[in-house]
C-alpha atoms as a PDB file:
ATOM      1  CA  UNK A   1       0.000   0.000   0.000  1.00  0.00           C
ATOM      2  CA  UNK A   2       2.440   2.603   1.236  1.00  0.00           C
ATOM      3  CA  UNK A   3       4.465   1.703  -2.704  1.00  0.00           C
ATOM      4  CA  UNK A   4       1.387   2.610  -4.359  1.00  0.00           C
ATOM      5  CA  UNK A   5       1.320   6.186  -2.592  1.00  0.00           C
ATOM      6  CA  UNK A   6       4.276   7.128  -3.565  1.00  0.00           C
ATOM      7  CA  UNK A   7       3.840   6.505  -7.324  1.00  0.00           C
ATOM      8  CA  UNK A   8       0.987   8.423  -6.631  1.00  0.00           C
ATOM      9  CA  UNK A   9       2.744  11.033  -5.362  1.00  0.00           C
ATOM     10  CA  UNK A  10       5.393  10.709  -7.636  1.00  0.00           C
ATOM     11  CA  UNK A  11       3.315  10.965 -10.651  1.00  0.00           C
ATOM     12  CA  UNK A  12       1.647  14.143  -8.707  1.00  0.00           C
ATOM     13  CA  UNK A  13       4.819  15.814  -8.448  1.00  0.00           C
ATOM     14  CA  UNK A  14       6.471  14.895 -11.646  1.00  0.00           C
ATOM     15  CA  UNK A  15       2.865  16.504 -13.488  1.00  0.00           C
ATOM     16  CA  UNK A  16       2.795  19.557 -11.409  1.00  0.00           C
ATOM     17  CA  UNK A  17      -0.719  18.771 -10.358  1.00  0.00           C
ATOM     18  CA  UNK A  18       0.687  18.290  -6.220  1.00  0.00           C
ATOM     19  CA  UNK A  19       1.525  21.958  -6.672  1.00  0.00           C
ATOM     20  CA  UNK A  20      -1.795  22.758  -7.816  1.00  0.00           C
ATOM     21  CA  UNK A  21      -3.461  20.960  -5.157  1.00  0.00           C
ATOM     22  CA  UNK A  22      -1.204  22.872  -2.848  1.00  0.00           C
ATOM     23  CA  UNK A  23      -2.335  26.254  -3.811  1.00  0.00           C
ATOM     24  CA  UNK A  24      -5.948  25.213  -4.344  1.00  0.00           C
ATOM     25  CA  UNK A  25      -5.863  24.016  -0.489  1.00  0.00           C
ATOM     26  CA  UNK A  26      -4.171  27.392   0.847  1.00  0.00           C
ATOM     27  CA  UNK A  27      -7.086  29.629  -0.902  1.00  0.00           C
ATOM     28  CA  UNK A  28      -9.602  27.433   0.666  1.00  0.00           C
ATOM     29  CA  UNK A  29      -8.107  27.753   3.813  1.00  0.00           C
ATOM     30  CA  UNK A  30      -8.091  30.988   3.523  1.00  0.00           C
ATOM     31  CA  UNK A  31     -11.418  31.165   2.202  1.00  0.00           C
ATOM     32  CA  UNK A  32     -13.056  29.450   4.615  1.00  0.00           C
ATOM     33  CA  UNK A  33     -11.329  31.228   7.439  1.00  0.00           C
ATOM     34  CA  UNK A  34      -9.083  28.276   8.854  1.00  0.00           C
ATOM     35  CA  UNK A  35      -6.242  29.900   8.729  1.00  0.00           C
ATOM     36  CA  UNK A  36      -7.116  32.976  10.636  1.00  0.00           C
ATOM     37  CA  UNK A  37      -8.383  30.529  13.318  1.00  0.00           C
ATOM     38  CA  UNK A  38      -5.102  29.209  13.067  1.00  0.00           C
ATOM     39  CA  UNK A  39      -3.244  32.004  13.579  1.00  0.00           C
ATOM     40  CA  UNK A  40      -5.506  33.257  16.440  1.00  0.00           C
ATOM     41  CA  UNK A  41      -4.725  29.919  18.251  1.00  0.00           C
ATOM     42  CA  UNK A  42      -0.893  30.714  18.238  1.00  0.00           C
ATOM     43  CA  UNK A  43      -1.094  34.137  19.375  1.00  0.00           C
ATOM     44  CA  UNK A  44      -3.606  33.028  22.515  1.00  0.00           C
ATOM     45  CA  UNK A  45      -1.030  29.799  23.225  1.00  0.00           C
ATOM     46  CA  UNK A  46       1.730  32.189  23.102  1.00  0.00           C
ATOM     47  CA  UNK A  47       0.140  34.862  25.211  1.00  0.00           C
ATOM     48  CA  UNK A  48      -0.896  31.697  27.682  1.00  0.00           C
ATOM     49  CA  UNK A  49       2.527  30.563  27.644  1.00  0.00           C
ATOM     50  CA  UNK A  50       4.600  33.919  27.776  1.00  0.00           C
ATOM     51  CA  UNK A  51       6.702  34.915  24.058  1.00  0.00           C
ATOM     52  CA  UNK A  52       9.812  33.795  25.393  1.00  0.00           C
ATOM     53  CA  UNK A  53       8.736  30.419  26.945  1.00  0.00           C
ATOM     54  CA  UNK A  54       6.998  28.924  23.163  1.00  0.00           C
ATOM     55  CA  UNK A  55       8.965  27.683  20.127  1.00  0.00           C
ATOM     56  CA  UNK A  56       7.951  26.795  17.415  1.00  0.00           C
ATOM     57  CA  UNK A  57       7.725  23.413  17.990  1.00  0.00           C
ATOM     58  CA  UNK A  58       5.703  23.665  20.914  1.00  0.00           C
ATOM     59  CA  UNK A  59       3.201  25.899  18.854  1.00  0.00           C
ATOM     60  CA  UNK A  60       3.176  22.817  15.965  1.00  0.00           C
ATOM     61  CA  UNK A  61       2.890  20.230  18.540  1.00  0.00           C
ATOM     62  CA  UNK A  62       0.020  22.072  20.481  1.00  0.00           C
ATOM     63  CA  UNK A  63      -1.790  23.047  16.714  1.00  0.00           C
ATOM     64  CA  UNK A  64      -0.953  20.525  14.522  1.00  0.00           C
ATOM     65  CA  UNK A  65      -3.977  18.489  15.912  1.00  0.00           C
ATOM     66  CA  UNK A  66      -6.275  20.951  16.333  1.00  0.00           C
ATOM     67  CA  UNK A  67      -5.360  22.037  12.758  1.00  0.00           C
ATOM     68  CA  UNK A  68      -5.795  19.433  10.991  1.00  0.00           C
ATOM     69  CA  UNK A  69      -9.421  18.196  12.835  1.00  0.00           C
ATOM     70  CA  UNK A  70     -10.843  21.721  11.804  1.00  0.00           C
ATOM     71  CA  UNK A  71     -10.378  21.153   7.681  1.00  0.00           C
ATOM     72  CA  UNK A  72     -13.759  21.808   6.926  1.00  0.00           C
ATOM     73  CA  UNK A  73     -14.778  18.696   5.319  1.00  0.00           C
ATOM     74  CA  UNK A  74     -16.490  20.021   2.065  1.00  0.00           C
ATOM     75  CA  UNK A  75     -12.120  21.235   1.591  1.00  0.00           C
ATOM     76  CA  UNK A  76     -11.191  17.976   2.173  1.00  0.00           C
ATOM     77  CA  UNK A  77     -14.008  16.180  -0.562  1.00  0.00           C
ATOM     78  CA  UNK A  78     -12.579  18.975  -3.055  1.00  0.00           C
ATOM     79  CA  UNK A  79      -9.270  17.658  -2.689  1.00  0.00           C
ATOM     80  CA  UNK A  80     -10.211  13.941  -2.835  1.00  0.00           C
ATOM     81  CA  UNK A  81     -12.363  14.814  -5.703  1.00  0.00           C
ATOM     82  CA  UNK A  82      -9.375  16.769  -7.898  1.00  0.00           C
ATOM     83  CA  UNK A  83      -7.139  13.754  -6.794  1.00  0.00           C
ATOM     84  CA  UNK A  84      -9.243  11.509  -7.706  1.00  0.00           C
ATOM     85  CA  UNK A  85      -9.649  13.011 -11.355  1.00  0.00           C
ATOM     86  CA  UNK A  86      -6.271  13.181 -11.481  1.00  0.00           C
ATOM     87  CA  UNK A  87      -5.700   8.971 -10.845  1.00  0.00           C
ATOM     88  CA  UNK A  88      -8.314   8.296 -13.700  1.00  0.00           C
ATOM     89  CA  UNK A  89      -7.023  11.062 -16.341  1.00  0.00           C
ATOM     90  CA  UNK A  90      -3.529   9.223 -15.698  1.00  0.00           C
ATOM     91  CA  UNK A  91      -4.596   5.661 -15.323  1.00  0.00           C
ATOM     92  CA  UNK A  92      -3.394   4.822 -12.290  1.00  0.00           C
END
């Protein structure tokens, strides 16, 4: 399973269509306001926490989860949908 991803992801890289994916997810984010949330979650953990007592990975450890369980989901179907257009269009 794992060898079939990466083709997969080599194929997505070698057509330039992972980089498209990319940007397509960071508008969304944007779009949909995740990343402000984001943001705002740093600033309060740092404020909790005290500027010089957070690095950065603190801030991914303590985000990273929270992060990545607020994707709205109709972001996440878009994704799967362009990927999956992208598997058939190649035949893979």
């Amino acid at each position: 399973m794992q060898e079939a991803f990466e083709i997969i992801n080599v194929k997505l890289m070698e057509s330039g269509e992972k980089e498209r994916l990319m940007e397509l997810l960071r508008e969304r984010l944007i779009e949909c306001g995740w990343k402000d949330e984001m943001k705002s979650l740093c600033r309060a953990y740092v404020k909790k926490k005290g500027r010089n007592n957070v690095t950065l990975d603190d801030l991914i450890y303590v985000i990273t989860p929270k992060g990545r369980a607020s994707v709205p989901d109709s972001v996440k179907a878009e994704l799967l949908q362009r990927i999956r257009s992208f598997l058939v269009s190649t035949s893979l």
